[in-house]
C-alpha atoms as a PDB file:
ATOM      1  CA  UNK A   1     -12.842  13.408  14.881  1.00  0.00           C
ATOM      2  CA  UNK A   2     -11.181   9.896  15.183  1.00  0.00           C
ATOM      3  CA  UNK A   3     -10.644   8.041  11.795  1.00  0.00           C
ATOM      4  CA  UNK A   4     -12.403   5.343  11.943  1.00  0.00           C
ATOM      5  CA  UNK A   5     -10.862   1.568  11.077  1.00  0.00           C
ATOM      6  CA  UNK A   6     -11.441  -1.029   8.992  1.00  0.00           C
ATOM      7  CA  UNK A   7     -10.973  -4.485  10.302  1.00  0.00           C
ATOM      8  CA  UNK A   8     -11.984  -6.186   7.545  1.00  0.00           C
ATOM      9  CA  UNK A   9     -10.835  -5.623   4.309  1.00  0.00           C
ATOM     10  CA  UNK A  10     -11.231  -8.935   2.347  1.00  0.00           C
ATOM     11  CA  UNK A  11     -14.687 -10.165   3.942  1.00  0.00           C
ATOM     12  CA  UNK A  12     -13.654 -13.650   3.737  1.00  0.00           C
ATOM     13  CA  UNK A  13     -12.231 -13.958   0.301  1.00  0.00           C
ATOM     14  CA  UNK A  14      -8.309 -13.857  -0.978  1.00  0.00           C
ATOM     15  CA  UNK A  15      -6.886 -11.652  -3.156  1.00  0.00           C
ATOM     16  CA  UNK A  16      -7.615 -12.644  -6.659  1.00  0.00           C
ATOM     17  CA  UNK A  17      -5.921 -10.442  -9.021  1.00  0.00           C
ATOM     18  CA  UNK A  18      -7.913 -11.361 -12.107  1.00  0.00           C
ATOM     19  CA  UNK A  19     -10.973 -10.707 -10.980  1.00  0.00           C
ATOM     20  CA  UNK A  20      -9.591  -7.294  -9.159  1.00  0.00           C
ATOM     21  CA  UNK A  21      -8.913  -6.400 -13.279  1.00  0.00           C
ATOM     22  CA  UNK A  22     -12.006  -7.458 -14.269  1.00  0.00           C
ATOM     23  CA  UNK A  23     -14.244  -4.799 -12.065  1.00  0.00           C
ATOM     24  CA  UNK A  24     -10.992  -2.359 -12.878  1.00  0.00           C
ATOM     25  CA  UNK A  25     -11.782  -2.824 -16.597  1.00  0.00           C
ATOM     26  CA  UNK A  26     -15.131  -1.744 -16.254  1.00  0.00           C
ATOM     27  CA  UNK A  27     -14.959   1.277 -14.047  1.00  0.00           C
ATOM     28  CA  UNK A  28     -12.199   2.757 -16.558  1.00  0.00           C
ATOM     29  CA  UNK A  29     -14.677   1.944 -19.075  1.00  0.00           C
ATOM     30  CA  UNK A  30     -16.956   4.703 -17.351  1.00  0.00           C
ATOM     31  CA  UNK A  31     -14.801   7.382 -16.800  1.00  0.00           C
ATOM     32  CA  UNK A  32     -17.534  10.076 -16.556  1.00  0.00           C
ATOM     33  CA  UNK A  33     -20.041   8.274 -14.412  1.00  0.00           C
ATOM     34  CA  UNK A  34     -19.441   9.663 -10.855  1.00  0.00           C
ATOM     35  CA  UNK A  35     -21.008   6.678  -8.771  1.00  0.00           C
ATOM     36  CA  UNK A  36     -21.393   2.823  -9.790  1.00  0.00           C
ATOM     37  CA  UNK A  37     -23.716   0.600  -7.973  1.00  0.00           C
ATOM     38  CA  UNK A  38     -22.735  -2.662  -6.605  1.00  0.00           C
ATOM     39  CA  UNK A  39     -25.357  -4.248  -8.678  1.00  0.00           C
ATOM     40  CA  UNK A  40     -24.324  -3.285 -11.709  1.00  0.00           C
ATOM     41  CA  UNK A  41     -20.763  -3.953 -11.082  1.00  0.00           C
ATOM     42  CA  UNK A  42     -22.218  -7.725 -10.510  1.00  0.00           C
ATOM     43  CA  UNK A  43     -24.379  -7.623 -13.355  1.00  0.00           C
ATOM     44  CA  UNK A  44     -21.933  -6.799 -15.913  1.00  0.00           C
ATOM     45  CA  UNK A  45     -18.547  -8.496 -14.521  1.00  0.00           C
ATOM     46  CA  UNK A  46     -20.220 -12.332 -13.241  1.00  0.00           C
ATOM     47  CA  UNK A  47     -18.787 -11.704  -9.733  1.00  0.00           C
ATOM     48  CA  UNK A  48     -21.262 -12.413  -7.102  1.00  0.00           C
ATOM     49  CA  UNK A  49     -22.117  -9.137  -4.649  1.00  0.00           C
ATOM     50  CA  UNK A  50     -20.158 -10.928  -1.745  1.00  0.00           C
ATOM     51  CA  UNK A  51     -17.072 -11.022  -4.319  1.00  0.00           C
ATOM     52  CA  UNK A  52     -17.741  -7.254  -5.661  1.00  0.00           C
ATOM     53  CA  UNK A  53     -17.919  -6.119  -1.847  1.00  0.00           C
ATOM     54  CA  UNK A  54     -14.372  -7.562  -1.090  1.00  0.00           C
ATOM     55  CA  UNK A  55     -12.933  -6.566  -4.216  1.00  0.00           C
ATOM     56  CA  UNK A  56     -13.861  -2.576  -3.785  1.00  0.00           C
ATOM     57  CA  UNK A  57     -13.164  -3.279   0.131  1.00  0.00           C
ATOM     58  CA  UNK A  58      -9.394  -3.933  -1.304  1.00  0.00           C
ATOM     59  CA  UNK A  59      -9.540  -1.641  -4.393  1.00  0.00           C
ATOM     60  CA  UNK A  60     -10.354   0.972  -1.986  1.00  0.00           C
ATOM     61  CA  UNK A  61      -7.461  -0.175   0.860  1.00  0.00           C
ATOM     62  CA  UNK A  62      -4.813  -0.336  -2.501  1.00  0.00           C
ATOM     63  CA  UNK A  63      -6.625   3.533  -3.203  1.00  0.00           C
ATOM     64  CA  UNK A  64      -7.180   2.408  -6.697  1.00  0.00           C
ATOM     65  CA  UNK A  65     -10.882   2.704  -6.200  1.00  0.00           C
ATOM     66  CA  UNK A  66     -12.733   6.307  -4.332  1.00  0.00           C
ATOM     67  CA  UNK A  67     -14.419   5.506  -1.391  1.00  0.00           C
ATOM     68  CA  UNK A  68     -18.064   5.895  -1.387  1.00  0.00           C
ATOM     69  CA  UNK A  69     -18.600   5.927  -5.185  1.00  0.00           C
ATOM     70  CA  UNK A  70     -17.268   2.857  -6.964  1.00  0.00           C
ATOM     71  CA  UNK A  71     -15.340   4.822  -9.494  1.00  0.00           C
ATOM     72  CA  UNK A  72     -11.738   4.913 -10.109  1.00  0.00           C
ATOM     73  CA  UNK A  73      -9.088   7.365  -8.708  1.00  0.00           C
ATOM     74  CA  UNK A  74      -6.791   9.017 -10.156  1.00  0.00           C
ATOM     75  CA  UNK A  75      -3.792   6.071  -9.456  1.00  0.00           C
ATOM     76  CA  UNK A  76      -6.505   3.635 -10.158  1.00  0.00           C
ATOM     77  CA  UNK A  77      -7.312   5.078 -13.545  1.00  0.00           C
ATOM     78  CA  UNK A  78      -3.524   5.318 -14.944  1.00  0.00           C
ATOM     79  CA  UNK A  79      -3.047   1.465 -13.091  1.00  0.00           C
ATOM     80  CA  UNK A  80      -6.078   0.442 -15.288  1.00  0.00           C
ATOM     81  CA  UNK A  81      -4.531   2.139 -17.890  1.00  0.00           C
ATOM     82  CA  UNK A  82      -0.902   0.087 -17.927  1.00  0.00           C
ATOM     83  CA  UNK A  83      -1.129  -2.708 -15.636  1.00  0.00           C
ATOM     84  CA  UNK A  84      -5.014  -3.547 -15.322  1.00  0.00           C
ATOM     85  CA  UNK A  85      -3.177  -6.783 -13.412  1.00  0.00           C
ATOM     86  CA  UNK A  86      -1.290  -5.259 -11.516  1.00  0.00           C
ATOM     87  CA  UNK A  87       1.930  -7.449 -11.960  1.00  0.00           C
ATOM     88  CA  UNK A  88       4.433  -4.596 -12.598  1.00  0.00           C
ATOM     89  CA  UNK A  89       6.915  -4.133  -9.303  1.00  0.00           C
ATOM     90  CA  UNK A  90       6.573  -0.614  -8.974  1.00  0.00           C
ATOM     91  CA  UNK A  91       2.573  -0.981  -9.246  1.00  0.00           C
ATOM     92  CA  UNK A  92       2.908  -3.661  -6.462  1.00  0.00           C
ATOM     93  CA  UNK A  93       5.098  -1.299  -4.814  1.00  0.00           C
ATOM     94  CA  UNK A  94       2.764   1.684  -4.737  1.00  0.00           C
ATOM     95  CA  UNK A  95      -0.090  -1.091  -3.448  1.00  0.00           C
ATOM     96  CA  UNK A  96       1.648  -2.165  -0.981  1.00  0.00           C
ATOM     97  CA  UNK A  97       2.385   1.336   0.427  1.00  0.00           C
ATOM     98  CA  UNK A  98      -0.820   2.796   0.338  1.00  0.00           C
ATOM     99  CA  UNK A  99      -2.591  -0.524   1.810  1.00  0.00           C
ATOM    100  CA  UNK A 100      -0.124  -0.740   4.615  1.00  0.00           C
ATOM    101  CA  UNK A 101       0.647   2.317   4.741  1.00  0.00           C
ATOM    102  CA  UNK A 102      -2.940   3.721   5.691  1.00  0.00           C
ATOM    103  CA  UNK A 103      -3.715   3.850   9.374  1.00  0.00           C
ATOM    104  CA  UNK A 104      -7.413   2.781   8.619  1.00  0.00           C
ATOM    105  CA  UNK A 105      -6.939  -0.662   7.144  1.00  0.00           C
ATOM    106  CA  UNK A 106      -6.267  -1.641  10.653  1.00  0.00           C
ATOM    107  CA  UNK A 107      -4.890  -5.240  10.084  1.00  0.00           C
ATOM    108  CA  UNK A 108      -2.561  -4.776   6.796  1.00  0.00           C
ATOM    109  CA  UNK A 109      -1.344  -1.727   9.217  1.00  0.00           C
ATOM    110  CA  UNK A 110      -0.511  -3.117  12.160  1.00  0.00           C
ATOM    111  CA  UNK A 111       1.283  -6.246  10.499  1.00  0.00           C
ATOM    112  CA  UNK A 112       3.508  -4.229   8.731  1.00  0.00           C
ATOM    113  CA  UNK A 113       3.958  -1.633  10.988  1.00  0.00           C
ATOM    114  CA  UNK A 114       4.238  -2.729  14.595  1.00  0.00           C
ATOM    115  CA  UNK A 115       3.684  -6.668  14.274  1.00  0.00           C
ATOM    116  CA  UNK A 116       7.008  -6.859  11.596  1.00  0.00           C
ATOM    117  CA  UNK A 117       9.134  -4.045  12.637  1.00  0.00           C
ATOM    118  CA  UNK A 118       9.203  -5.332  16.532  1.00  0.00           C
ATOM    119  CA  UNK A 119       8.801  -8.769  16.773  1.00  0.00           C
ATOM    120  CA  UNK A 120      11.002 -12.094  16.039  1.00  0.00           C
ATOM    121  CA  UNK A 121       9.881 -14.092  13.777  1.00  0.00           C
ATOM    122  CA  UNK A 122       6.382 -16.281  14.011  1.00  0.00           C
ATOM    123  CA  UNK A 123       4.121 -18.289  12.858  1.00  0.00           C
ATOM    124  CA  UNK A 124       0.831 -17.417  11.791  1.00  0.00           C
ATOM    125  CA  UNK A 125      -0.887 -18.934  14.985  1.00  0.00           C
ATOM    126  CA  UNK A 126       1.502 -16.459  16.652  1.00  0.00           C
ATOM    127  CA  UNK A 127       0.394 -13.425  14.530  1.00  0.00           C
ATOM    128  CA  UNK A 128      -3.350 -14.288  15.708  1.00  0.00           C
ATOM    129  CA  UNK A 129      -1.751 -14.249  19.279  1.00  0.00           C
ATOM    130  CA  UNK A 130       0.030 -11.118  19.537  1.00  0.00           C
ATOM    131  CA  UNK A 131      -3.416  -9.451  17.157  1.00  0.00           C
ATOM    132  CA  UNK A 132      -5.378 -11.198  19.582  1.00  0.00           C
ATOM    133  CA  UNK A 133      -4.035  -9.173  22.698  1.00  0.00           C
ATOM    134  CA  UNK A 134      -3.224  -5.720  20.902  1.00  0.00           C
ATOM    135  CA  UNK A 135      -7.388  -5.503  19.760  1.00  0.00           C
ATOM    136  CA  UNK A 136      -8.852  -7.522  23.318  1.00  0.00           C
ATOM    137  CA  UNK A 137     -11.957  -5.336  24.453  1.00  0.00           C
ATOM    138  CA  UNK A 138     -11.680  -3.267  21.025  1.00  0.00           C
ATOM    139  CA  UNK A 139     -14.243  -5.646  19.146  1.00  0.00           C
ATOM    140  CA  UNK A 140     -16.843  -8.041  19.695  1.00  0.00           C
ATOM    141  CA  UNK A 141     -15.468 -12.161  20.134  1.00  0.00           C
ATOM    142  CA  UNK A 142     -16.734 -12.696  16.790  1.00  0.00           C
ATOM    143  CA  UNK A 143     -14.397 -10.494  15.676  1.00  0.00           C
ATOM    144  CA  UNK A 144     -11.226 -11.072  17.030  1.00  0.00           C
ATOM    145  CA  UNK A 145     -11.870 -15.190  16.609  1.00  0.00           C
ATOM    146  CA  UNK A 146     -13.236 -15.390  12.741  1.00  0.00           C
ATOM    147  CA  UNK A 147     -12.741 -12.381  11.161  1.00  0.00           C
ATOM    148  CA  UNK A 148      -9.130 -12.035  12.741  1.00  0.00           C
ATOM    149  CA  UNK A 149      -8.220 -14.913  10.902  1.00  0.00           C
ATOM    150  CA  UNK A 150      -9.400 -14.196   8.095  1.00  0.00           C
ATOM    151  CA  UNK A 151      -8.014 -11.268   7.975  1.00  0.00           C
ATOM    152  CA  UNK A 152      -4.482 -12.617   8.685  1.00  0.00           C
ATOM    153  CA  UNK A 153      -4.509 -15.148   6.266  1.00  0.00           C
ATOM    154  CA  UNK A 154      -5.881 -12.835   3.500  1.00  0.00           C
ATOM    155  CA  UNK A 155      -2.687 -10.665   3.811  1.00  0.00           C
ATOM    156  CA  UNK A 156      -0.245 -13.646   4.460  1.00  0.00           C
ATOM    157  CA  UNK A 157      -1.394 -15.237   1.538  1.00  0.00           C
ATOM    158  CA  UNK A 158      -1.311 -11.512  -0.332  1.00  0.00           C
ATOM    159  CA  UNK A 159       2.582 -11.791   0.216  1.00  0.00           C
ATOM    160  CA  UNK A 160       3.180 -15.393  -0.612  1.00  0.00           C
ATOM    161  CA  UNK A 161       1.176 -16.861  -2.741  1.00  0.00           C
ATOM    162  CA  UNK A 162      -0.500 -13.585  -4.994  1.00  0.00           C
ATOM    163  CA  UNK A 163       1.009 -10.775  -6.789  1.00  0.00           C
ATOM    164  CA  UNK A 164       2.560  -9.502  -3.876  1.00  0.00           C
ATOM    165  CA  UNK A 165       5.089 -12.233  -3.521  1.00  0.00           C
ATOM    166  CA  UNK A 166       7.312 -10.258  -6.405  1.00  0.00           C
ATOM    167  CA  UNK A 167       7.754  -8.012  -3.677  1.00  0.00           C
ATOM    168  CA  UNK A 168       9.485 -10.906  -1.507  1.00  0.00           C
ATOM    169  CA  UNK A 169       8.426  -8.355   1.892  1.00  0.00           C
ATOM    170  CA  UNK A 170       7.511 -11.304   3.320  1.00  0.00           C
ATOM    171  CA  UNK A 171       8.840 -14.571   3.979  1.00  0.00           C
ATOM    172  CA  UNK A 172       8.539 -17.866   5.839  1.00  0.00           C
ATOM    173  CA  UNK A 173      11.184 -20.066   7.562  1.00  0.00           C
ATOM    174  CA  UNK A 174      11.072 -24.019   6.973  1.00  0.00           C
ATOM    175  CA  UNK A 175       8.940 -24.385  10.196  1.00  0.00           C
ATOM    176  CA  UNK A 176       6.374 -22.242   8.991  1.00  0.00           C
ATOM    177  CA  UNK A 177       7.760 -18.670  10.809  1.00  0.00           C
ATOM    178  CA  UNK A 178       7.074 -15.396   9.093  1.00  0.00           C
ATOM    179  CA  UNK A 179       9.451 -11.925   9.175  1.00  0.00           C
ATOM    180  CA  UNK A 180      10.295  -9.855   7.212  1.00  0.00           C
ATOM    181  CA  UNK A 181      12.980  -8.708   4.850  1.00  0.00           C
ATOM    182  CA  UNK A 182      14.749  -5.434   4.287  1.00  0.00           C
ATOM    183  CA  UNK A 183      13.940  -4.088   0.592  1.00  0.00           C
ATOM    184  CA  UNK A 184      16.303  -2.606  -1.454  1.00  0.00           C
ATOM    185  CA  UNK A 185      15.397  -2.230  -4.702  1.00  0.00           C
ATOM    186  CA  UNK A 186      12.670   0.194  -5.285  1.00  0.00           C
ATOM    187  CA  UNK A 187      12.197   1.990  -8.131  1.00  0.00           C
ATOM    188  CA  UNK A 188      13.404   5.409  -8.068  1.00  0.00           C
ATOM    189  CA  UNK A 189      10.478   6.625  -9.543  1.00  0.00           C
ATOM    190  CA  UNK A 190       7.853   5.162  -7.712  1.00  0.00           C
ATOM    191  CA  UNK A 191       9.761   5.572  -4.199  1.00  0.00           C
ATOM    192  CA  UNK A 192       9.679   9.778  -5.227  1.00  0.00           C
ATOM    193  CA  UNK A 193       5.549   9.177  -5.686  1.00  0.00           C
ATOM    194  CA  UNK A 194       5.641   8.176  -2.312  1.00  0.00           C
ATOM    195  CA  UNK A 195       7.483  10.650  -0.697  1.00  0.00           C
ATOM    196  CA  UNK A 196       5.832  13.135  -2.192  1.00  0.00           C
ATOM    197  CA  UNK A 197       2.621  11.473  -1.383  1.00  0.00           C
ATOM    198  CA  UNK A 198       3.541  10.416   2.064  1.00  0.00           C
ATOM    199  CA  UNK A 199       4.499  14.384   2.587  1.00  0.00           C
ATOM    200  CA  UNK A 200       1.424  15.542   1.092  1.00  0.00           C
ATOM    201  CA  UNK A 201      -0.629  14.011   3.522  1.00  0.00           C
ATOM    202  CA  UNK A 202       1.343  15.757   6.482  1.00  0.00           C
ATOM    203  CA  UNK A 203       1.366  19.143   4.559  1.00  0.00           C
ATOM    204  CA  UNK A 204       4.789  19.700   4.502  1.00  0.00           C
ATOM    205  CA  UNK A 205       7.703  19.852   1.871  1.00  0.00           C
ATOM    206  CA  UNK A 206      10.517  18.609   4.283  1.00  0.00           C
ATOM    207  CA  UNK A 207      10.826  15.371   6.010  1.00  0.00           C
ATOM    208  CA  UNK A 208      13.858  14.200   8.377  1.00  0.00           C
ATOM    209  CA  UNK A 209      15.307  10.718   7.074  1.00  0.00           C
ATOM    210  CA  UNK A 210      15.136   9.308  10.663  1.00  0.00           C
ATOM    211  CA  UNK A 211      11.568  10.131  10.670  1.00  0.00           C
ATOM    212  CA  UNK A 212      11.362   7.999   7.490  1.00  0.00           C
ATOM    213  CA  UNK A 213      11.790   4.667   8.646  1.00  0.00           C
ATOM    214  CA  UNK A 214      10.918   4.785  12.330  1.00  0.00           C
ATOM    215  CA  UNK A 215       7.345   6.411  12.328  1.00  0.00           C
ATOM    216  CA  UNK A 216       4.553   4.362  11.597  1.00  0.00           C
ATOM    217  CA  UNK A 217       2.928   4.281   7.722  1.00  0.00           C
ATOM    218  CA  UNK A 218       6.175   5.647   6.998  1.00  0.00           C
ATOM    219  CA  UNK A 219       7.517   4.371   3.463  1.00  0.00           C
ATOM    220  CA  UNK A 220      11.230   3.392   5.066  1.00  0.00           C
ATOM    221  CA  UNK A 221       8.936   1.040   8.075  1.00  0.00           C
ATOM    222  CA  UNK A 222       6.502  -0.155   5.545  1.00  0.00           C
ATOM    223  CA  UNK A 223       9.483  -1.690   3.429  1.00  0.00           C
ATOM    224  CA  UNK A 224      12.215  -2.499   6.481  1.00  0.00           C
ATOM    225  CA  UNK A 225      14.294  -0.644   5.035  1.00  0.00           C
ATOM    226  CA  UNK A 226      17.221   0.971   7.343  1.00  0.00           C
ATOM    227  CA  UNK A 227      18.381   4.504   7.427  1.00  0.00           C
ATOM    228  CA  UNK A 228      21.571   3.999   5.030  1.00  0.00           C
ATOM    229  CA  UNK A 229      19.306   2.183   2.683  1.00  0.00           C
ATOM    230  CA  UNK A 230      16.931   5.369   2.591  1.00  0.00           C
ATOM    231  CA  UNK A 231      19.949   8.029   2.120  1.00  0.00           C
ATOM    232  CA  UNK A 232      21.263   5.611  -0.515  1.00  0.00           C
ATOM    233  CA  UNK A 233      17.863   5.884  -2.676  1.00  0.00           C
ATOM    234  CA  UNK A 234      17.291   9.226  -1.971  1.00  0.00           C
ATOM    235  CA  UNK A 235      21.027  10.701  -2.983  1.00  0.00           C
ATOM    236  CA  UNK A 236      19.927   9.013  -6.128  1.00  0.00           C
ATOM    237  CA  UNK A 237      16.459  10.942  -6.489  1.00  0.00           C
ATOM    238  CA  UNK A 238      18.724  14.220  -5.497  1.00  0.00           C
ATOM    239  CA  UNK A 239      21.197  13.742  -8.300  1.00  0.00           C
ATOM    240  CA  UNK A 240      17.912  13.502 -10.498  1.00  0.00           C
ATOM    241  CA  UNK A 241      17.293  16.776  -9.472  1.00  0.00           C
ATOM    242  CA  UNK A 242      13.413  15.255  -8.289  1.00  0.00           C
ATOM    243  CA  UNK A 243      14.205  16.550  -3.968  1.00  0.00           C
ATOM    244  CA  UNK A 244      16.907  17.724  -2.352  1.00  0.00           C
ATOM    245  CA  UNK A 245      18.716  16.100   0.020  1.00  0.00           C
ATOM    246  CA  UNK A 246      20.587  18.114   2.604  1.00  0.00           C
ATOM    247  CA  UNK A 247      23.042  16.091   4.571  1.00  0.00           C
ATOM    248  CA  UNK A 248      25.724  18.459   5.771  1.00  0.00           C
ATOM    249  CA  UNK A 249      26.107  21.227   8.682  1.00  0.00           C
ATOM    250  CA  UNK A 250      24.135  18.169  10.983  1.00  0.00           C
ATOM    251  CA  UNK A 251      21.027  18.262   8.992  1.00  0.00           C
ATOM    252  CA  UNK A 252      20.024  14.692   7.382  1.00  0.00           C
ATOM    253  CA  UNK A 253      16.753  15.901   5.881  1.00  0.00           C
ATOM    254  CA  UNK A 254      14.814  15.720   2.247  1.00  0.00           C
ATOM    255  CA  UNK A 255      13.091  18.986   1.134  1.00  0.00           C
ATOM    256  CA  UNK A 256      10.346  17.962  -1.807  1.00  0.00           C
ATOM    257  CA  UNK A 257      11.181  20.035  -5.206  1.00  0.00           C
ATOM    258  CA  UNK A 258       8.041  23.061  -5.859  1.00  0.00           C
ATOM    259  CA  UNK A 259       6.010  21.203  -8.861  1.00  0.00           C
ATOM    260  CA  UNK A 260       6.387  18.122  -8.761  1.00  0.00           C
ATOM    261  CA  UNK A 261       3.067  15.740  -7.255  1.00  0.00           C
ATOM    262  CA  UNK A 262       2.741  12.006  -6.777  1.00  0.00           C
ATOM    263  CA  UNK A 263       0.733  11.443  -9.304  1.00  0.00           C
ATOM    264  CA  UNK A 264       3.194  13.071 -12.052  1.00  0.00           C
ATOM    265  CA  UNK A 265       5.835  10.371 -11.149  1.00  0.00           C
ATOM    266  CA  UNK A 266       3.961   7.468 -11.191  1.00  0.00           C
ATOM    267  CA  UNK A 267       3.177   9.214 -14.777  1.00  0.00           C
ATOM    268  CA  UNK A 268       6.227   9.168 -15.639  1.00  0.00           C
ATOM    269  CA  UNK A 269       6.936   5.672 -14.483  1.00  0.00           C
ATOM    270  CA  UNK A 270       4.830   3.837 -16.378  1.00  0.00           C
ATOM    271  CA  UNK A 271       5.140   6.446 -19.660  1.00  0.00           C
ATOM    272  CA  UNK A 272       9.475   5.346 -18.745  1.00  0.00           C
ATOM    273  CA  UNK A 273       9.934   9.486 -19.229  1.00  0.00           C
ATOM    274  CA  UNK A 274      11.450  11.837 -16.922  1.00  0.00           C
ATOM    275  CA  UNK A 275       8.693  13.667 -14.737  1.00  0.00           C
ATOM    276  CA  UNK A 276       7.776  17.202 -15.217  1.00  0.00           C
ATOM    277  CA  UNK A 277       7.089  19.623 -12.979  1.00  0.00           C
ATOM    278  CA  UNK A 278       3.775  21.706 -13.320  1.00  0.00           C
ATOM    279  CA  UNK A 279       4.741  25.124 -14.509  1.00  0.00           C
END
């Protein structure tokens, strides 16, 4: 069965960060409940529906909030926990690579992973363009004209002006041009929650470094980040003893340690402990 994508993500609205903690404040607040309604996330946080819709449209894109239920997940429940505002890098960091990083939050996908990777730098009129063409005869003219832009200048604004920004991902030339920038700085910890995530969801316990920055929703694509940059971070991770990197005898390939999950190093992040594998 196809997976079916989201175009819009933000119905309308930016990201507002203080109200996102708000509605996470009260789901952790209800950690045995296993479905919220919309109404009485309005009712008991002052956001209107339209507001509460966009917010779990976004909590659910960021995969802090479980789709279908209103509740928190597991990452949303340990970000509620530390960083309710989500202003920590390596919380921003995980955000970021789960939003863009999913292939069904079609727009926050495709700008970060085929927009930004291949072409020069533009403004935003020219992300609406090249949008414009890649979706033509996928959606309705309503679509592709207002929702399109909203959608663009949700994220844009996501990455300059909000939370985001600490990421500095994205940037913007004097005459109003956006690209990219090559990250190199993650934390060690959170990077190893995302490979081990990102290999989760492909079942497997070895991934090829080449494969990790030129395949799409891939963590070294999602972050521009080059193949010496990747080997760099992850011969750090290796001498942690968290994967193994094997780089001789022509292989150039990361096999994930038995034990370890995602989840335990983002633990172990925010805790500032060395993770544990499960016994």
């Amino acid at each position: 069965m196809q997976l079916k994508r989201k175009f819009q993500i933000s119905n309308g609205y930016l990201l507002e960060f203080d109200q996102l903690a708000r509605l996470l404040s009260f789901m952790s607040n209800k950690p045995s409940v296993k479905r919220i309604r919309r109404k009485e996330l309005a009712e008991n946080t002052g956001l209107s529906s339209r507001q509460i819709a966009s917010l779990v449209s976004v909590g659910r894109a960021i995969r802090l909030i479980q789709r279908g239920k209103q509740t928190l997940s597991p990452v949303g429940t340990l970000i509620a926990k530390y960083d309710i505002f989500i202003e920590a890098k390596g919380t921003l960091e995980w955000c970021h690579y789960s939003a863009a990083g999913s292939y069904r939050n079609l727009l926050w996908y495709e700008i970060f992973n085929s927009l930004l990777p291949n072409g020069q730098p533009m403004a935003q009129e020219g992300w609406m363009k090249y949008l414009r063409d890649a979706f033509a005869g996928q959606y309705t003219d309503r679509t592709i004209g207002k929702h399109l832009r909203e959608e663009v200048r949700f994220v844009v604004d996501a990455y300059l002006n909000r939370n985001f920004k600490k990421l500095e991902l994205l940037h913007q030339t004097s005459d109003g041009r956006l690209y990219a920038r090559r990250y190199i700085t993650i934390d060690p910890l959170v990077f190893s929650s995302i490979l081990y995530d990102y290999a989760d969801k492909r079942e497997t316990k070895l991934l090829q470094v080449m494969a990790l920055t030129d395949r799409p929703g891939s963590p070294g694509r999602l972050f521009a980040m080059d193949d010496p940059t990747i080997r760099k971070v992850v011969e750090q991770l290796h001498e942690k003893g968290w994967v193994r990197y094997e780089g001789t005898h022509n292989l150039d390939q990361i096999r994930l340690r038995e034990g370890f999950t995602a989840l335990e190093f983002l633990k172990a992040y925010y805790a500032d402990r060395e993770p544990c594998p499960e016994p």
